[in-house]
Protein backbone atom coordinates (compact mmCIF):
# COMPACT_ATOMS: atom_id res chain seq x y z
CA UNK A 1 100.44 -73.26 -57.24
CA UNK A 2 96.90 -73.95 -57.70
CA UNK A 3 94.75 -76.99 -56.56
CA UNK A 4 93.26 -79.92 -58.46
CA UNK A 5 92.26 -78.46 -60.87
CA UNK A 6 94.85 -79.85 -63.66
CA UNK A 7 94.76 -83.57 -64.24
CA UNK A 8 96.13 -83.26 -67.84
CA UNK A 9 99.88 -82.33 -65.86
CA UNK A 10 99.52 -85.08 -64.20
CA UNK A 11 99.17 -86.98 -66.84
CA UNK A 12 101.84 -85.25 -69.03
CA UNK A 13 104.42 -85.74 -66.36
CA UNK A 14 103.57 -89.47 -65.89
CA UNK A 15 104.04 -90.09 -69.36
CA UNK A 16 107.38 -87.96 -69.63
CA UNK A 17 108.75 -89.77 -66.06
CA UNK A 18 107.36 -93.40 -68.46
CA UNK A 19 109.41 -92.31 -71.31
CA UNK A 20 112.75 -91.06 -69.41
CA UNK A 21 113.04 -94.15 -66.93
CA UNK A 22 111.85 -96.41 -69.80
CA UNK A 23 115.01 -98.77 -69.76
CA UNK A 24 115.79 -98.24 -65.95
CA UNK A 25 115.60 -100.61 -63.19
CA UNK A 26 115.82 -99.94 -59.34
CA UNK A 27 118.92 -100.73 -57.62
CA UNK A 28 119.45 -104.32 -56.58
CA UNK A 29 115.98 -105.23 -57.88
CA UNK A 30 114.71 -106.00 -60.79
CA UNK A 31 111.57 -103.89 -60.58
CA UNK A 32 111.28 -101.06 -63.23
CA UNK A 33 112.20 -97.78 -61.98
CA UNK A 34 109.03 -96.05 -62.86
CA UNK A 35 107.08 -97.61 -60.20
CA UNK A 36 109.47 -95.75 -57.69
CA UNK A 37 108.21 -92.63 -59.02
CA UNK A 38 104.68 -93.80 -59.55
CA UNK A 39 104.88 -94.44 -55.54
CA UNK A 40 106.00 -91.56 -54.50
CA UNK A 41 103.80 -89.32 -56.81
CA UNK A 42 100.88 -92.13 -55.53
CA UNK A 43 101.59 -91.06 -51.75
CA UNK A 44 101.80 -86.56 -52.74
CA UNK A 45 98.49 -87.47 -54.54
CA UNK A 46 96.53 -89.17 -51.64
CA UNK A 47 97.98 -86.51 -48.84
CA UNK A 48 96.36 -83.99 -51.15
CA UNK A 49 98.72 -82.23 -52.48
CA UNK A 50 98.30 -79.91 -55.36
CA UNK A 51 99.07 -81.43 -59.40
CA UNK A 52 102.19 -79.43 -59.58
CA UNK A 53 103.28 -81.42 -56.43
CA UNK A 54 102.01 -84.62 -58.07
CA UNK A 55 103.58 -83.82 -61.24
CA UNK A 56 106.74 -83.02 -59.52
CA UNK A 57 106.55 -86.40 -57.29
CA UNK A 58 106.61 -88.02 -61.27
CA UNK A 59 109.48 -86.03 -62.13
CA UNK A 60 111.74 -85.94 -58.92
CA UNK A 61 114.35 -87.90 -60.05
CA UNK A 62 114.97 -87.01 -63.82
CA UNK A 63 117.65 -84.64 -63.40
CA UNK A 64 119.52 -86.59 -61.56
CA UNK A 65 119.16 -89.50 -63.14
CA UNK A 66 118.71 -88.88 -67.37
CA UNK A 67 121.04 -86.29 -69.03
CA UNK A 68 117.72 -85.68 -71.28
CA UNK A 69 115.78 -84.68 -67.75
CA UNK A 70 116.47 -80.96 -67.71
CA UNK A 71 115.43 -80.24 -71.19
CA UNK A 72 112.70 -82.59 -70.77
CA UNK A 73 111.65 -80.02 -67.33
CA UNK A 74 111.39 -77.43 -69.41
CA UNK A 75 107.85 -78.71 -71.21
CA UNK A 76 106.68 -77.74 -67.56
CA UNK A 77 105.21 -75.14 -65.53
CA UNK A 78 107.21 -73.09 -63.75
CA UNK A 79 105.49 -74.26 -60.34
CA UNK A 80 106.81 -77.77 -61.26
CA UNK A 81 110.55 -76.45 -62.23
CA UNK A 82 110.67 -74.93 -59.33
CA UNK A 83 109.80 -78.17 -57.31
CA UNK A 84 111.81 -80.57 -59.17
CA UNK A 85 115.08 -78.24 -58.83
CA UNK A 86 114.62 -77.72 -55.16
CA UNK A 87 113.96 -81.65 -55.41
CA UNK A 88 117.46 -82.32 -57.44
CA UNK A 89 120.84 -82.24 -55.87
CA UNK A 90 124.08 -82.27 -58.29
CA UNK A 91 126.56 -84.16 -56.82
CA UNK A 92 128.59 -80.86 -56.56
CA UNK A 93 125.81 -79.68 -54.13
CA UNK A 94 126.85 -79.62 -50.20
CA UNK A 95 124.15 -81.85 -48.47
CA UNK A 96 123.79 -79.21 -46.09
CA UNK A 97 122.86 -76.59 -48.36
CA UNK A 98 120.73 -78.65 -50.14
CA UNK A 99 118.58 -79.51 -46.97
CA UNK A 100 117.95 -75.95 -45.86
CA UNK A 101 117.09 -74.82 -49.20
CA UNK A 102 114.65 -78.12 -49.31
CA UNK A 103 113.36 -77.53 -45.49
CA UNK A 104 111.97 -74.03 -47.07
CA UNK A 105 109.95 -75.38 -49.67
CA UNK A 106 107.23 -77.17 -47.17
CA UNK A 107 105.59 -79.36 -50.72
CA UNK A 108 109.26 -80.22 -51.64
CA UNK A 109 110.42 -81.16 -48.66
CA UNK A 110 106.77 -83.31 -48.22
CA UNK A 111 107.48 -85.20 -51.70
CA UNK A 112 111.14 -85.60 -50.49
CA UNK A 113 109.83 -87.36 -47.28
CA UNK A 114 107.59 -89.94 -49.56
CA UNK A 115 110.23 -90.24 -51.42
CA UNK A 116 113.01 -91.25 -48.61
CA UNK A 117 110.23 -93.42 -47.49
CA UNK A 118 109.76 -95.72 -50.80
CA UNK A 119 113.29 -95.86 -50.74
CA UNK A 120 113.61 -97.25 -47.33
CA UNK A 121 111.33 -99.91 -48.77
CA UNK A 122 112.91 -100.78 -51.41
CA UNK A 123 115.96 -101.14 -49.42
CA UNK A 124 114.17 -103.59 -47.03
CA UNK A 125 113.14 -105.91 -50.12
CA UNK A 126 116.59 -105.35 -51.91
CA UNK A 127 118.56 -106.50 -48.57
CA UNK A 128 115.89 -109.68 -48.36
CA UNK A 129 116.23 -110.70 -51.91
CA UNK A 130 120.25 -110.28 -52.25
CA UNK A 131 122.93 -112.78 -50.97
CA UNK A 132 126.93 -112.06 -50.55
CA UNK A 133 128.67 -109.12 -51.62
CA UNK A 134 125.66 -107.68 -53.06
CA UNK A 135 123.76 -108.10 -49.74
CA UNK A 136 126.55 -106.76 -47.69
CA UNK A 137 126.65 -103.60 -50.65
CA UNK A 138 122.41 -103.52 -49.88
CA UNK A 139 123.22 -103.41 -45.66
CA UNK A 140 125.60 -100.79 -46.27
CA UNK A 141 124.06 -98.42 -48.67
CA UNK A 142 120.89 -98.51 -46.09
CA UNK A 143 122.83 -97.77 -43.27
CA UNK A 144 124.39 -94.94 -44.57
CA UNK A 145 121.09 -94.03 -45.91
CA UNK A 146 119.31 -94.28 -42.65
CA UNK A 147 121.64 -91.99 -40.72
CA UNK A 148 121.71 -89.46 -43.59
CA UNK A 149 117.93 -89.31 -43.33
CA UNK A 150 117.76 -89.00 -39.55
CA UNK A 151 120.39 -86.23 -39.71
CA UNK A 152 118.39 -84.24 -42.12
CA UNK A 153 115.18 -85.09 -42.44
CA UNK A 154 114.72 -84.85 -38.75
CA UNK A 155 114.54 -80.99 -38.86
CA UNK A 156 112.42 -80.96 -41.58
CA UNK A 157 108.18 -79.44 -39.96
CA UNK A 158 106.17 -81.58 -40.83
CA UNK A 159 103.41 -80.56 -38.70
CA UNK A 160 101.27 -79.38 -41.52
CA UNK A 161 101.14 -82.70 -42.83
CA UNK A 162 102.40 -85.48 -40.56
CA UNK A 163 101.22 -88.52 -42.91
CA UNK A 164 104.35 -87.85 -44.77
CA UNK A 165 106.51 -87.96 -41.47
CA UNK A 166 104.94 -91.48 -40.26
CA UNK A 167 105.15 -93.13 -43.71
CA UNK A 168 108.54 -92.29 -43.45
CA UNK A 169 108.54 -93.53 -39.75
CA UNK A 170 106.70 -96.76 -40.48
CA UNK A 171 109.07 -97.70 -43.82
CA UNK A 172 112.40 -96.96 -41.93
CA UNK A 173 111.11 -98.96 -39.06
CA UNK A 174 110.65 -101.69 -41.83
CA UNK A 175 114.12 -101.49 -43.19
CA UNK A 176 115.54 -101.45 -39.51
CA UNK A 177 113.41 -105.18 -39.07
CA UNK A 178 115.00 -106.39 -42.29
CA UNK A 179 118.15 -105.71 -41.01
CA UNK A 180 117.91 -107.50 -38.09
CA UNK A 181 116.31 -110.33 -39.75
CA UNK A 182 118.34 -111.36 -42.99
C-alpha cells in the first residue's frame, strides 16, 4: 500500500459508499448513513493514513450492510479488498476470530477503532434524542456495545498511532456521560 499519492480512489470509493448507502439511515436517528462513513474515512484521512486506508474507511461497512457491496469491492484494488474483508465480519464469523485476524492488520484495526468511536457517538445522540422503548433499546444496544469494545479492542497496539485509541477513549467517555444523564 502506497501513500498519498491516489486521490482519484478516494474519490471513487466515496462515490460508490454515496451510491450503496443512498436510501440508508443510521440507527435510531434520522441522519443519513453516509455521513457515518464519511466520519470515519474523515478521522483515517487526518491520522494520515494511506488512500487505500481512506478508501477502505468509505467502504467498511458495505459488505455487511448491501447485498450489492461485494461485487461492488471488486471495482477496487486489491490493497482495499484486503482491508475491507479484514474490516467485514459475517454474522457466521466467531468474534474472537475475527479480532485476532483484525489485531494483525495494524491500518484495519486503526479504521476499526475510528470506526467504534463514531459509533459510540452516535449512540450518545441516539440515547439523548429517543424516549421509551426505543430509548431503553438505545441504553441497551450501547451497553452491550461498550463491553464488547473494551473486551476486544483493548488488546488491539495502538502505539503506532494513539490518536485513534483516544478518539475512541474520548467518544466512549461521551456515551458513558449520556448514560448517566438521560
Amino acid at each position: 500500500m502506497n501513500g498519498h499519492s491516489n486521490p482519484r480512489l478516494v474519490q471513487t470509493a466515496a462515490h460508490a459508499a454515496v451510491l450503496i448507502h443512498a436510501t440508508q439511515k443510521r440507527r435510531y436517528l434520522a441522519d443519513a448513513y453516509i455521513v457515518h462513513p464519511a466520519r470515519v474515512a474523515h478521522a483515517t484521512m487526518l491520522a494520515g493514513l494511506p488512500d487505500e486506508a481512506v478508501a477502505a474507511a468509505w467502504l467498511h461497512d458495505i459488505i455487511e450492510d448491501s447485498p450489492k457491496g461485494a461485487t461492488e469491492l471488486k471495482r477496487f484494488d486489491s490493497g482495499v479488498q484486503f482491508l475491507v474483508a479484514t474490516l467485514s465480519r459475517s454474522s457466521h464469523q466467531n468474534p474472537g476470530a475475527y479480532y485476532v485476524a483484525l489485531r494483525a492488520v495494524p491500518i484495519a484495526a486503526t479504521i476499526k477503532l475510528f470506526d467504534r468511536a463514531d459509533n459510540f457517538r452516535d449512540l450518545a445522540k441516539a440515547y439523548a434524542l429517543t424516549l421509551g422503548r426505543e430509548h431503553e433499546a438505545v441504553r441497551s444496544w450501547a451497553t452491550s456495545y461498550m463491553i464488547k469494545t473494551d473486551e476486544y479492542f483493548d488488546r488491539f497496539d495502538t502505539s503506532a498511532l494513539p490518536s485513534s485509541r483516544a478518539d475512541l477513549a474520548e467518544a466512549r467517555a461521551l456515551l458513558v456521560e449520556a448514560l448517566r444523564r438521560y
